[in-house]
N, C-alpha and C. Protein backbone atom coordinates (compact mmCIF):
# COMPACT_ATOMS: atom_id res chain seq x y z
N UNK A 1 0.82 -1.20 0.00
CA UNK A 1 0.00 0.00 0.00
C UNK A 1 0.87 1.27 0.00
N UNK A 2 1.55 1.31 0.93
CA UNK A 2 2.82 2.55 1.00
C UNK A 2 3.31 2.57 -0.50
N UNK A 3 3.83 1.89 -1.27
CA UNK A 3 4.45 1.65 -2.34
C UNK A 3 3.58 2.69 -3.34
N UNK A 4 2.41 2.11 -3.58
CA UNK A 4 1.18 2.78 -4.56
C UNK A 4 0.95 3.92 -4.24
N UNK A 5 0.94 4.22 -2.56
CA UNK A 5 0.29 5.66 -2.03
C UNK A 5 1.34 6.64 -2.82
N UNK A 6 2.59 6.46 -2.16
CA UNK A 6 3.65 7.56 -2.74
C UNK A 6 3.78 7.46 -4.55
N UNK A 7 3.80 6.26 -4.61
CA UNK A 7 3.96 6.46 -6.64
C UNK A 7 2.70 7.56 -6.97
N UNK A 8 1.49 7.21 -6.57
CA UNK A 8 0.46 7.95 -7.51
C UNK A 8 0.47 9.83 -6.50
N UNK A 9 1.25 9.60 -5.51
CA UNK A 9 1.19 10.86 -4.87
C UNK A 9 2.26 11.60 -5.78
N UNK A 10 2.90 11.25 -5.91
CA UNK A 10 4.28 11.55 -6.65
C UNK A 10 4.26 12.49 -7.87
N UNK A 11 2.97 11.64 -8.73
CA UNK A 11 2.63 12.25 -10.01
C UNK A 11 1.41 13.11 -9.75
N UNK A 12 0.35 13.29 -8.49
CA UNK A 12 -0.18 14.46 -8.17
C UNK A 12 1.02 15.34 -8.14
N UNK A 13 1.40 15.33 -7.10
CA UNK A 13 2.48 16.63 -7.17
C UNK A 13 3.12 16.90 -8.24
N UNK A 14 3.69 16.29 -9.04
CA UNK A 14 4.55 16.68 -10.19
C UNK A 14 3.56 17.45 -11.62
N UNK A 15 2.66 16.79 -11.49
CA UNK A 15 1.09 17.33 -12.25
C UNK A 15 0.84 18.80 -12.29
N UNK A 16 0.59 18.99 -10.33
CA UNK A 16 -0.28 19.67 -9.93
C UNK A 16 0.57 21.55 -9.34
N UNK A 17 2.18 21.10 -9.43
CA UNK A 17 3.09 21.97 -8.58
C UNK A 17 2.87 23.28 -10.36
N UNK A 18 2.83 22.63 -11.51
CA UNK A 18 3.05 23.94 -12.07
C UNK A 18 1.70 24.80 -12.44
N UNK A 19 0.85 24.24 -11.97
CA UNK A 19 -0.40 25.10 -12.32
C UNK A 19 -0.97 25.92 -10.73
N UNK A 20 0.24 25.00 -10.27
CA UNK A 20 0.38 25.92 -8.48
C UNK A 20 1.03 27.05 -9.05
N UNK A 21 1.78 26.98 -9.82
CA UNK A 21 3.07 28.10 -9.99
C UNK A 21 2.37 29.32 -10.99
N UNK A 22 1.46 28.75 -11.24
CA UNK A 22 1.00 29.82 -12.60
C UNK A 22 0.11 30.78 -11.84
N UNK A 23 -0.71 29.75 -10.95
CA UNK A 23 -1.66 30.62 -10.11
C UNK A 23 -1.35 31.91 -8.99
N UNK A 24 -0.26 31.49 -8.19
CA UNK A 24 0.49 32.23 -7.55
C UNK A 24 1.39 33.51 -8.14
N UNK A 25 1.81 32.80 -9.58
CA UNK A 25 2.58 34.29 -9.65
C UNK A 25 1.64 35.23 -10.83
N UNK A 26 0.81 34.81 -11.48
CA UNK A 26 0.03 35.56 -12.41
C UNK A 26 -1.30 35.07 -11.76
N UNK A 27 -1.80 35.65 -10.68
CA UNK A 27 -3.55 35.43 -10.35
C UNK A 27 -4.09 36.56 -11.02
N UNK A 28 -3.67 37.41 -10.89
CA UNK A 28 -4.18 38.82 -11.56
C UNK A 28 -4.76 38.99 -12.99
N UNK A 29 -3.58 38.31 -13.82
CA UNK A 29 -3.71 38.36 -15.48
C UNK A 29 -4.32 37.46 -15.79
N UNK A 30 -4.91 36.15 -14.52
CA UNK A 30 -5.24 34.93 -14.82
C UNK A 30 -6.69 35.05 -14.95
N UNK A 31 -7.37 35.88 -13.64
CA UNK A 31 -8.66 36.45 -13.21
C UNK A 31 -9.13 37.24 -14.54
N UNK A 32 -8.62 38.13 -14.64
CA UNK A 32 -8.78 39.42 -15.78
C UNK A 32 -9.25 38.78 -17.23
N UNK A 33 -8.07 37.61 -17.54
CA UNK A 33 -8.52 37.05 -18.37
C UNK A 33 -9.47 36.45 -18.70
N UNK A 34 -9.86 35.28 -17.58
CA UNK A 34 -11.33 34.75 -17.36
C UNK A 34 -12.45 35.33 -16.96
N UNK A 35 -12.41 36.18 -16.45
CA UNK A 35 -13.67 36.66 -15.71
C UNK A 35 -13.72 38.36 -16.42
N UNK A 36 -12.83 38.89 -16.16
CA UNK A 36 -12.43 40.24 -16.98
C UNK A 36 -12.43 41.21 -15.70
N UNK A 37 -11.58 42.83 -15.74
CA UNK A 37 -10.72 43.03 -15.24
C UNK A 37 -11.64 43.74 -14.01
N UNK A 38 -12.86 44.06 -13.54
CA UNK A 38 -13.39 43.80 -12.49
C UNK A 38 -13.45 43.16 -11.11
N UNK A 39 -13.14 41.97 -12.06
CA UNK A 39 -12.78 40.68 -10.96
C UNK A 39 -11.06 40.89 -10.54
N UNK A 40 -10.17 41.81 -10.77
CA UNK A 40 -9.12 41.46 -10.23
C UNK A 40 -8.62 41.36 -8.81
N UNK A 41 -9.35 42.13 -8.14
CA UNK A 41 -9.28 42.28 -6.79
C UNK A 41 -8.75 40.92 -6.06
N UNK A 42 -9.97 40.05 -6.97
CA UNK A 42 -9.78 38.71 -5.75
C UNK A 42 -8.25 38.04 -5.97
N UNK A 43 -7.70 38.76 -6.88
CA UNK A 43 -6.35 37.67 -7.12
C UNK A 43 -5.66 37.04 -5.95
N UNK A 44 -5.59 37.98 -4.43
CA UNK A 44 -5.08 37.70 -3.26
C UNK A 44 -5.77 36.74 -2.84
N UNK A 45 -7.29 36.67 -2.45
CA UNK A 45 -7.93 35.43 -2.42
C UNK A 45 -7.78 34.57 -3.13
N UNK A 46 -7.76 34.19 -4.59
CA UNK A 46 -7.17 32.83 -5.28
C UNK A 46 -5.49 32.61 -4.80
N UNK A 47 -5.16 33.53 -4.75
CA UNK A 47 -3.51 33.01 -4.22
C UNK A 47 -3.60 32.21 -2.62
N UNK A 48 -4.67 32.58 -1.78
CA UNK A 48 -4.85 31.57 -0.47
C UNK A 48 -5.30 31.24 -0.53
N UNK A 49 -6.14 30.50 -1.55
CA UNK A 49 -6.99 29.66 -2.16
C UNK A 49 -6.62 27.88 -2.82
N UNK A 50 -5.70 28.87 -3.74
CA UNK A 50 -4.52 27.99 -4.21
C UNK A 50 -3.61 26.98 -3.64
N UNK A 51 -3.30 27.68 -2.25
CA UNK A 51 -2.39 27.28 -1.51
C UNK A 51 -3.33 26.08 -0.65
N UNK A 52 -4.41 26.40 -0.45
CA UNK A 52 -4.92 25.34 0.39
C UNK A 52 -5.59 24.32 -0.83
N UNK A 53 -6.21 24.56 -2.08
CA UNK A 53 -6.11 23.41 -2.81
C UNK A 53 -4.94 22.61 -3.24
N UNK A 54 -3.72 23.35 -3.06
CA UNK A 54 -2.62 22.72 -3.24
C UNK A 54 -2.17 21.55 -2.39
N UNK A 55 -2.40 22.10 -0.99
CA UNK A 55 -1.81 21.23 0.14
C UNK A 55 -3.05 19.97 0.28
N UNK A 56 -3.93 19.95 -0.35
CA UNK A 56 -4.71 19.36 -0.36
C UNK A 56 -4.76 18.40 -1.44
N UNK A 57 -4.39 18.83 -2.60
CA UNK A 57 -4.19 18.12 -3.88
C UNK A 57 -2.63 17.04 -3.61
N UNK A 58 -1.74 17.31 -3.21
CA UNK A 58 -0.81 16.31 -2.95
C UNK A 58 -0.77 15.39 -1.75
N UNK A 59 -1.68 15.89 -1.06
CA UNK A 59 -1.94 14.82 0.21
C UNK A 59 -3.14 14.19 0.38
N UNK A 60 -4.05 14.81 -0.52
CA UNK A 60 -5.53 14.22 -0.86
C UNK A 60 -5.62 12.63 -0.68
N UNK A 61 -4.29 11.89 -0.97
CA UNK A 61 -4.68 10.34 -0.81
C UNK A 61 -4.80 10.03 0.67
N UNK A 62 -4.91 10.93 1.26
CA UNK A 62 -4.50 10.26 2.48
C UNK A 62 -5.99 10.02 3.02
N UNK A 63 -6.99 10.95 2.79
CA UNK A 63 -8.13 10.65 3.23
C UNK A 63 -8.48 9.46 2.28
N UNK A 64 -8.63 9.07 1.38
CA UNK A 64 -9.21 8.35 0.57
C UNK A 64 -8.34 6.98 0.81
N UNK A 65 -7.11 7.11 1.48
CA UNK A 65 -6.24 5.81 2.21
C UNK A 65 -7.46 4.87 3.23
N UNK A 66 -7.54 6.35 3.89
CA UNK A 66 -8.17 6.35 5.39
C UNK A 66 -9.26 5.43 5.19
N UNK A 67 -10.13 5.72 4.22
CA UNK A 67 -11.72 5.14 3.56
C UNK A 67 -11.92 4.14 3.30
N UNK A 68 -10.39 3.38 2.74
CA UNK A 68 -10.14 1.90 2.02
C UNK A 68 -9.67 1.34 3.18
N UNK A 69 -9.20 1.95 3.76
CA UNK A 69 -9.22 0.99 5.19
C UNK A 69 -9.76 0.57 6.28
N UNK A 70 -11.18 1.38 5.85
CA UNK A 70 -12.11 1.21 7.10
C UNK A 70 -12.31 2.44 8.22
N UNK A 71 -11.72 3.24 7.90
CA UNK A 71 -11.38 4.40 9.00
C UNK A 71 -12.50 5.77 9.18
N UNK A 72 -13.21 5.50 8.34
CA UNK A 72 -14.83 6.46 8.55
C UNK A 72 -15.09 7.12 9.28
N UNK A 73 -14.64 6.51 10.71
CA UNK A 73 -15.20 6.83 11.87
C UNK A 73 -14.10 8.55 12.57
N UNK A 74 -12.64 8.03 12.04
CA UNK A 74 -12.00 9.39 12.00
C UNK A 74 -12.47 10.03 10.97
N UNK A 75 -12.57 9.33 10.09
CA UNK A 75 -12.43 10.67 8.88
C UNK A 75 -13.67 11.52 8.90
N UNK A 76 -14.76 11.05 9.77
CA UNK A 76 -16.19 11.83 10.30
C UNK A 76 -15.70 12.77 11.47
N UNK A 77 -14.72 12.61 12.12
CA UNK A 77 -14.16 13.21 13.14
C UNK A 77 -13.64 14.68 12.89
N UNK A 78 -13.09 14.17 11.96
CA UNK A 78 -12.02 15.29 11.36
C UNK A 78 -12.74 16.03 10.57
N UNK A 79 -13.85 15.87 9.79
CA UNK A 79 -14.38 16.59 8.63
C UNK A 79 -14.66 17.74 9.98
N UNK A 80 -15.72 17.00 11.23
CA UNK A 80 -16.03 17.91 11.99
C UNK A 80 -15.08 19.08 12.70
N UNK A 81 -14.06 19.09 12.62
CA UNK A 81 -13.14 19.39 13.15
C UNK A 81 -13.06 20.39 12.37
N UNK A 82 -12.66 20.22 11.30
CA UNK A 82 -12.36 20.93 9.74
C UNK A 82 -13.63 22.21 9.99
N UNK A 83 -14.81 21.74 10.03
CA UNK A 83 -16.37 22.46 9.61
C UNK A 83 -16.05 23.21 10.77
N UNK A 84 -15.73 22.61 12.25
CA UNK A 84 -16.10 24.20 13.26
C UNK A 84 -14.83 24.99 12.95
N UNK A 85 -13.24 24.30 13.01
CA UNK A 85 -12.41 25.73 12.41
C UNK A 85 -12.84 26.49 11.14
N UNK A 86 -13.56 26.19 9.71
CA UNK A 86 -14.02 26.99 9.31
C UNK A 86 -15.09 27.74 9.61
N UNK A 87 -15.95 27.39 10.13
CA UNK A 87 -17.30 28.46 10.46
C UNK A 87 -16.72 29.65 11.83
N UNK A 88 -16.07 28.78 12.62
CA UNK A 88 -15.49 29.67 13.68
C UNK A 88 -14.45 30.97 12.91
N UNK A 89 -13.74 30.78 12.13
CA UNK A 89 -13.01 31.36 11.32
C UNK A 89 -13.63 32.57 10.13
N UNK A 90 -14.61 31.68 9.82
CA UNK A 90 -15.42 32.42 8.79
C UNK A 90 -16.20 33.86 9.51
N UNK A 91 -16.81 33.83 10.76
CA UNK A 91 -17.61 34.11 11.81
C UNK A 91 -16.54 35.29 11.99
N UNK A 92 -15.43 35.00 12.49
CA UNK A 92 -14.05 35.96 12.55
C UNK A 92 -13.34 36.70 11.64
N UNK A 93 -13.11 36.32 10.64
CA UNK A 93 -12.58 37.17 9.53
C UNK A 93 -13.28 37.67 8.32
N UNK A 94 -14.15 37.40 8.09
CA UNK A 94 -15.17 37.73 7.01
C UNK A 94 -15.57 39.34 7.71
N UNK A 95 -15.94 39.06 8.43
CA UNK A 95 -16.27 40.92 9.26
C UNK A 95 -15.05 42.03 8.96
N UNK A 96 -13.73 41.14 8.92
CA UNK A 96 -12.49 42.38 9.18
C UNK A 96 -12.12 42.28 7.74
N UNK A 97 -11.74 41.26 6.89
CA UNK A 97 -10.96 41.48 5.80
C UNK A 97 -12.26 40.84 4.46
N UNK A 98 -13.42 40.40 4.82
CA UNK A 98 -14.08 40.39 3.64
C UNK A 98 -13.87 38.76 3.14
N UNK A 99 -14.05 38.72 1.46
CA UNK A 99 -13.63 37.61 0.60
C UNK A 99 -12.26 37.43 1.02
N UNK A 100 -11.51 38.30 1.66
CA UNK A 100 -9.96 37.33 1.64
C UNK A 100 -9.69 36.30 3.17
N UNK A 101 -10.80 37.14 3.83
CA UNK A 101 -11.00 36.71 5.36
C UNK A 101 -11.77 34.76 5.31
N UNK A 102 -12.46 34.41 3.98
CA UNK A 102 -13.20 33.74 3.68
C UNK A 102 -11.99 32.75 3.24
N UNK A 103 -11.07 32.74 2.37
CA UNK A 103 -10.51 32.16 1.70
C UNK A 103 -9.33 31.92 2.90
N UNK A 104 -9.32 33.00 3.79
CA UNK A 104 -8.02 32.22 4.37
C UNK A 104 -8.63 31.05 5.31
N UNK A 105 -10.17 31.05 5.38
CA UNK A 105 -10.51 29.96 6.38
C UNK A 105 -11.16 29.13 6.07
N UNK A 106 -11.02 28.85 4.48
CA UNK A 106 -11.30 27.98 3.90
C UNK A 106 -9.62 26.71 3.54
N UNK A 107 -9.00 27.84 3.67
CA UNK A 107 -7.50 27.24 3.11
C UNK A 107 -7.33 26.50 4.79
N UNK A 108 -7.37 27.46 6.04
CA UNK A 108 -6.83 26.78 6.99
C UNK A 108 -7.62 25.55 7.54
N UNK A 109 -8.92 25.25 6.65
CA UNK A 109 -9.53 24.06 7.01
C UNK A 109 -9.16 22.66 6.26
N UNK A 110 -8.67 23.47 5.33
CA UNK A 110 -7.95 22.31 4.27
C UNK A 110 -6.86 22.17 4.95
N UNK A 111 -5.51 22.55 5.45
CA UNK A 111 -4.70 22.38 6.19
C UNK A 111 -5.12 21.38 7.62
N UNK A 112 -5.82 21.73 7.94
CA UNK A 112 -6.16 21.17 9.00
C UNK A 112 -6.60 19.47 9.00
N UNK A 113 -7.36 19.49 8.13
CA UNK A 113 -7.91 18.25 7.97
C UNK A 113 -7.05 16.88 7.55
N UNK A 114 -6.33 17.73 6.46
CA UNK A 114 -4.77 17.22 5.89
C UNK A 114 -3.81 16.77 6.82
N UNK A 115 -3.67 17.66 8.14
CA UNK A 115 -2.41 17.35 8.94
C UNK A 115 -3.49 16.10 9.80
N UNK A 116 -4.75 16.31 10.13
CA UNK A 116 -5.03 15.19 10.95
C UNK A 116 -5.25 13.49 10.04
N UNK A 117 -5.39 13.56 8.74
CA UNK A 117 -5.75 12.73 7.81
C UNK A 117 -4.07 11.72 8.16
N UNK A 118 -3.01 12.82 7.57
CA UNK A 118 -1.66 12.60 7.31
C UNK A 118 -1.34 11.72 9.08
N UNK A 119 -1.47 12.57 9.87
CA UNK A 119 -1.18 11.92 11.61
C UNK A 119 -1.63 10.86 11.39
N UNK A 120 -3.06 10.19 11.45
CA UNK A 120 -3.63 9.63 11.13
C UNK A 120 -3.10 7.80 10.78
N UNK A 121 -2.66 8.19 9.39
CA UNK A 121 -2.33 7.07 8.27
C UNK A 121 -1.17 7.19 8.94
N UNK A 122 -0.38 7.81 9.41
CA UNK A 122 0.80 7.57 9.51
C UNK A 122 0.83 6.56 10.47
N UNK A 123 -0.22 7.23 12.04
CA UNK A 123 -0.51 6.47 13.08
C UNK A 123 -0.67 4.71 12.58
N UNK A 124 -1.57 4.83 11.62
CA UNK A 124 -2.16 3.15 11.19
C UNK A 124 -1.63 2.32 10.59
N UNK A 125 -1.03 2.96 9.45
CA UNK A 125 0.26 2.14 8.20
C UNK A 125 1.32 2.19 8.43
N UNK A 126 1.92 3.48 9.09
CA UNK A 126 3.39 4.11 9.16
C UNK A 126 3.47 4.51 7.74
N UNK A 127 2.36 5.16 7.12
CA UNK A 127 2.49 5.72 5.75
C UNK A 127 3.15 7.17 5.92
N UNK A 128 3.94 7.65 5.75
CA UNK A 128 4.52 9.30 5.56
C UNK A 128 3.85 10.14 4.78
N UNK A 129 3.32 11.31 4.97
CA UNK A 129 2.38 12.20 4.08
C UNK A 129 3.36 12.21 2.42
N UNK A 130 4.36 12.29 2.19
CA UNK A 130 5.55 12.73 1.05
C UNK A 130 6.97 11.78 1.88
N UNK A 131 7.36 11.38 0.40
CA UNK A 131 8.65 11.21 0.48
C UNK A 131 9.56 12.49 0.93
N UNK A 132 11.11 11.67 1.23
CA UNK A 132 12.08 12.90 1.47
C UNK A 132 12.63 13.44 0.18
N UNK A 133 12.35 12.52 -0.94
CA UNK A 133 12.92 12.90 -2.54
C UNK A 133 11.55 13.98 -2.78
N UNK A 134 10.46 14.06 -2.92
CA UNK A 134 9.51 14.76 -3.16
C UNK A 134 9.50 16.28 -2.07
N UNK A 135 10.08 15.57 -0.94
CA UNK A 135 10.03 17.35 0.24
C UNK A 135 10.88 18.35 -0.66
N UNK A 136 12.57 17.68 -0.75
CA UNK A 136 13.30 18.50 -1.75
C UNK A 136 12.83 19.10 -2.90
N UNK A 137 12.08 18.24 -3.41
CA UNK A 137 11.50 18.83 -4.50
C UNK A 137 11.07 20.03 -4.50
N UNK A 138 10.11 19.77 -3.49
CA UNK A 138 8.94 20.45 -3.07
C UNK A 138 9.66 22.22 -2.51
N UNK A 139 10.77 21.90 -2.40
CA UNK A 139 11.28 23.01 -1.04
C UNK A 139 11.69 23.69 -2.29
N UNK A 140 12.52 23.21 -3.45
CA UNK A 140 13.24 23.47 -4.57
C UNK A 140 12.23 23.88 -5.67
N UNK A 141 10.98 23.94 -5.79
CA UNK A 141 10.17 24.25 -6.32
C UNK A 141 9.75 25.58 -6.08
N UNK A 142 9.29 25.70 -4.75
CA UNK A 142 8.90 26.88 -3.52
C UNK A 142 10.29 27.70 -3.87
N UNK A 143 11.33 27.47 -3.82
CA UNK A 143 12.23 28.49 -3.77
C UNK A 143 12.46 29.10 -5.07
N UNK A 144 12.00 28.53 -6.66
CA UNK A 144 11.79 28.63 -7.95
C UNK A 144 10.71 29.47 -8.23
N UNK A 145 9.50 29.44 -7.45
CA UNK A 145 8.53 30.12 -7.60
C UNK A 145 8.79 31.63 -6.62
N UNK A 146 9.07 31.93 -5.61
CA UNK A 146 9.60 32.59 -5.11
C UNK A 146 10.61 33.64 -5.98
N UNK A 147 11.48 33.10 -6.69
CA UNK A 147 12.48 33.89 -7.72
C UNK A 147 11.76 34.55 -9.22
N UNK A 148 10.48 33.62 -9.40
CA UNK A 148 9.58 33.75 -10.01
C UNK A 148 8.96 35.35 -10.55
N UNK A 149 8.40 34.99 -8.99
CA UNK A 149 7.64 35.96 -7.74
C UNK A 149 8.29 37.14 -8.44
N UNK A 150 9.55 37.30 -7.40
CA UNK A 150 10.40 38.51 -7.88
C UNK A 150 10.38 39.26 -8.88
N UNK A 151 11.08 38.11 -10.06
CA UNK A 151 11.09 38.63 -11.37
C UNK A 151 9.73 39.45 -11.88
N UNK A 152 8.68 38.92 -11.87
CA UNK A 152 7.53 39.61 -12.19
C UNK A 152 7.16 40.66 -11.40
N UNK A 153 7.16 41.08 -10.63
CA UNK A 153 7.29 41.85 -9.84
C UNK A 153 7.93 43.60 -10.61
N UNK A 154 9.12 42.65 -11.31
CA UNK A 154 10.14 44.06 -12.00
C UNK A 154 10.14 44.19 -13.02
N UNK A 155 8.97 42.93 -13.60
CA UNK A 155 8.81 43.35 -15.35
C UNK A 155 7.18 43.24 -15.31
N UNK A 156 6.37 43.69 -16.23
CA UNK A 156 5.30 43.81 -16.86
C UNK A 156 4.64 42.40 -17.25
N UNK A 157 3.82 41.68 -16.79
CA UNK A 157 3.08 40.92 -17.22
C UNK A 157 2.56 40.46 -18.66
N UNK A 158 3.06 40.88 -19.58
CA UNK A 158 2.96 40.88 -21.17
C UNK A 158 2.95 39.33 -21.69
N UNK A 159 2.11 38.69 -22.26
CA UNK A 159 1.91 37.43 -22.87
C UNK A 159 3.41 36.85 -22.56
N UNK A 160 4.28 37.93 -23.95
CA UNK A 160 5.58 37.30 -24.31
C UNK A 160 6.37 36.83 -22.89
N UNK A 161 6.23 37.99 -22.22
CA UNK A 161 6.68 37.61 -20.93
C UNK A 161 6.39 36.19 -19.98
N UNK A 162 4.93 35.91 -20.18
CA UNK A 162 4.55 35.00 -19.34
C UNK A 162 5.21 33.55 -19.69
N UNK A 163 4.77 33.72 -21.22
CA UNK A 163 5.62 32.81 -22.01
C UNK A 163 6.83 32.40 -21.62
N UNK A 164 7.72 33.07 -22.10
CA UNK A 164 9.16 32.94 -21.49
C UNK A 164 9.50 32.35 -20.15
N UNK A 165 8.93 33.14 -19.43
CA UNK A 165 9.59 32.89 -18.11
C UNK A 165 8.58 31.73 -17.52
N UNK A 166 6.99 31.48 -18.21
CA UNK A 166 6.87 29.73 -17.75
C UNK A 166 7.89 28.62 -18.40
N UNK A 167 8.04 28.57 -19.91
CA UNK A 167 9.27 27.97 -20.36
C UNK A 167 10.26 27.55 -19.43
N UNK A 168 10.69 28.73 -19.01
CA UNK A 168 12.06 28.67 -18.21
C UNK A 168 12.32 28.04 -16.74
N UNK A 169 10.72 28.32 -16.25
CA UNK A 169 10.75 27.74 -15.06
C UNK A 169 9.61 25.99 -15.11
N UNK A 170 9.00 25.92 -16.06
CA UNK A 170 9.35 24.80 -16.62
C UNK A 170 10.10 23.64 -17.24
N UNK A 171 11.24 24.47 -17.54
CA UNK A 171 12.47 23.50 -17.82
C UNK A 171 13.17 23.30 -16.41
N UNK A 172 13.02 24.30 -15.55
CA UNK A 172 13.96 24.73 -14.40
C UNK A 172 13.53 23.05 -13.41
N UNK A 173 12.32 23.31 -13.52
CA UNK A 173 11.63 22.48 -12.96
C UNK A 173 11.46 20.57 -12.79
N UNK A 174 11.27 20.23 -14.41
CA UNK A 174 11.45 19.34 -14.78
C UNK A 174 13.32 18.42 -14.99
N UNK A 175 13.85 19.42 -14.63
CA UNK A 175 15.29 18.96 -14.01
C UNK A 175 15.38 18.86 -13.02
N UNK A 176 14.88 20.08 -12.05
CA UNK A 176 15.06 18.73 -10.49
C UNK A 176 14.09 17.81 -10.22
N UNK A 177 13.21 17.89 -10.94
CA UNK A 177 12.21 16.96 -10.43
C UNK A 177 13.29 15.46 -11.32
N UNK A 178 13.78 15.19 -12.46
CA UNK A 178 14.37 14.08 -13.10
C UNK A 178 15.35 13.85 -12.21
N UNK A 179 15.94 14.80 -11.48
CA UNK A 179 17.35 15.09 -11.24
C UNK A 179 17.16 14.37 -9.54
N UNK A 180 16.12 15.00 -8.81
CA UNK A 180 15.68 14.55 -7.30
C UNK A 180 15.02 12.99 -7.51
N UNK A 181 13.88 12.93 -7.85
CA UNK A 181 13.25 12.24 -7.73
C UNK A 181 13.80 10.70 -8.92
N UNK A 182 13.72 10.88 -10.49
CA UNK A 182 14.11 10.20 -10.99
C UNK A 182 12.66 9.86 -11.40
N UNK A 183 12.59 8.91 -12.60
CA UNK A 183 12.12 8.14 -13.39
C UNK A 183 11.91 6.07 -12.88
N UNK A 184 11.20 5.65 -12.78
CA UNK A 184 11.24 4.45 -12.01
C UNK A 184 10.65 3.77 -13.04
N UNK A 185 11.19 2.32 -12.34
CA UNK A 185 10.81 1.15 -13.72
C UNK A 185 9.46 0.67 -13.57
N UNK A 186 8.31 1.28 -12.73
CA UNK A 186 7.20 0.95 -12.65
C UNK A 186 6.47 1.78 -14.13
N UNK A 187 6.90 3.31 -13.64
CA UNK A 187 6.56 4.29 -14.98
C UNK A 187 6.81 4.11 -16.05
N UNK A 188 8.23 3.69 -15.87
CA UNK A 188 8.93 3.05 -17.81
C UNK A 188 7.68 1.84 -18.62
N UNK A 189 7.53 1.30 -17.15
CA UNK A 189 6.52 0.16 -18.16
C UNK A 189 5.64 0.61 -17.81
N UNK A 190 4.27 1.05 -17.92
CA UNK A 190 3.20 2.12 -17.57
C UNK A 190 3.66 3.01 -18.64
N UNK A 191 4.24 3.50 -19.41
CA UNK A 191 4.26 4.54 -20.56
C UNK A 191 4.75 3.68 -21.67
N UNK A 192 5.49 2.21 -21.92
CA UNK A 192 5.52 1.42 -22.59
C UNK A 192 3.80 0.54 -23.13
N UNK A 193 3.78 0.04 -22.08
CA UNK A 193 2.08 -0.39 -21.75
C UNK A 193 1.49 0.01 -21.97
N UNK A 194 1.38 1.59 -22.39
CA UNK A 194 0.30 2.87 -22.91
C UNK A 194 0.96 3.03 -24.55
N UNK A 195 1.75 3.01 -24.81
CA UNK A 195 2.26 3.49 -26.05
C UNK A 195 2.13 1.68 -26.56
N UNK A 196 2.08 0.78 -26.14
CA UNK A 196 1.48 -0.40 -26.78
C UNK A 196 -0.24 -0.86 -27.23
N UNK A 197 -0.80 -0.12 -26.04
CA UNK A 197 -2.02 -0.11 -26.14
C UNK A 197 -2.37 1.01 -27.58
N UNK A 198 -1.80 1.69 -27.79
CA UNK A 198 -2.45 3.07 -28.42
C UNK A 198 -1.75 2.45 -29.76
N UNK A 199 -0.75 1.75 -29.67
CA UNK A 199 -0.24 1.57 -31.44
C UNK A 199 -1.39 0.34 -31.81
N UNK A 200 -2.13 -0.44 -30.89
CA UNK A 200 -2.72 -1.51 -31.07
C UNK A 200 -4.02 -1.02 -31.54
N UNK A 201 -4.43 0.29 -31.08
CA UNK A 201 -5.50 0.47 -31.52
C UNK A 201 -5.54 0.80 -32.58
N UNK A 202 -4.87 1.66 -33.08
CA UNK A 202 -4.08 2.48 -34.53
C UNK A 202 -4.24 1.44 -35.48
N UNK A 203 -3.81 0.19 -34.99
CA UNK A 203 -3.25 -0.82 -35.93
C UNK A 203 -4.85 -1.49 -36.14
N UNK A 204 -5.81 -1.74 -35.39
CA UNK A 204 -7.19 -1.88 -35.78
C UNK A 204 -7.79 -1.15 -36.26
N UNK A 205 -7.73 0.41 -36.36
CA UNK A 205 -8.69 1.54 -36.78
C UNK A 205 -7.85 1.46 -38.20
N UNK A 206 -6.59 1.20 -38.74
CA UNK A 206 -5.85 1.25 -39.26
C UNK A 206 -6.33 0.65 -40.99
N UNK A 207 -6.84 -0.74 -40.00
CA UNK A 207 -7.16 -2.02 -40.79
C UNK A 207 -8.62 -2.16 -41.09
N UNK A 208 -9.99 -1.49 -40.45
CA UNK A 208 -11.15 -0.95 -40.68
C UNK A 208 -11.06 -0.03 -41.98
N UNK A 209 -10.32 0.79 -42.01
CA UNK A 209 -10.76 1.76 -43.56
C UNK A 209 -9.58 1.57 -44.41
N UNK A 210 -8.60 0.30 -44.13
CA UNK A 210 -8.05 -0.44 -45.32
C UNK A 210 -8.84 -1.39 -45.98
């Protein structure tokens, strides 16, 4: 079980870290674009927004661990747990800071639930929320987006721009992640196994309108 948890956690995170990265450093141009430039305000709210679907999106297996193992009875525990720090929270900051007061106590319920999910499994399996190859990652990512951060900061948001500098921190990226983590012979065959399946079909659709 440990084995499967971290492989398919592995490729959440690796999935899920650059559309973390897009959100965080362009919420503004991201909003404007979709919704149009009215809506920019909330960009600070999607940025603590983000952050708690994030921490949630790479540790998400852990509740759904919890479920396959019979464990209901916490994971009813904890939702509750989750529901009074948000309403208590909501009750509290929504009065002083508004929609951003909302989002931060929506994010700290996602946090919350996560660290008791993660205690949890760890308590029952000795499952670890993340590998130590994925923390690095993770820390080395955060410190990429951060430099990110900066940069935009001192230049203009312009397409070409966004362009570029996702490129860059997309390549930046996909090297430590090859470089930390590595490529495993479960995936090699799992993308062999897929590229066999898909020439097989080719080769029947192939032979239908021959």
């Amino acid at each position: 079980m440990r084995r499967q948890y971290h492989l398919v956690g592995k490729w959440i995170f690796l999935t899920t870290t650059p559309v973390f990265a897009l959100l965080v450093v362009y919420p503004e141009f991201i909003i404007q674009t979709l919704f149009g430039n009215e809506y920019a305000s909330g960009s600070l709210a999607l940025i603590v927004l983000t952050v708690g679907f994030y921490i949630h999106a790479i540790l998400g297996l852990n509740g759904t661990t919890l479920t396959s193992i019979g464990r209901t009875r916490l994971i009813l525990l904890d939702n509750i747990a989750a529901a009074g720090l948000n309403i208590g929270l909501n009750f509290w900051l929504i009065p002083r800071y508004d929609f951003i007061g909302a989002a931060i106590s929506t994010t700290a319920s996602y946090i919350l639930i996560n660290i008791l999910y993660s205690i949890q499994l760890y308590y029952v399996r000795s499952i670890p929320p993340i590998t130590f190859k994925i923390s690095i990652t993770a820390v080395s990512a955060t410190a990429l987006i951060a430099v990110w951060v900066k940069i935009n900061n001192l230049m203009p948001s312009t397409l070409s721009n966004i362009v570029t500098f996702t490129f860059a921190f997309g390549l930046c990226y996909v090297s430590i992640a090859v470089g930390v983590i590595g490529v495993e012979q479960e995936e090699i065959d799992l993308v062999l196994h897929t590229k066999d399946k898909i020439s097989e079909r080719f080769f029947h659709i192939s032979k239908i309108f021959n």
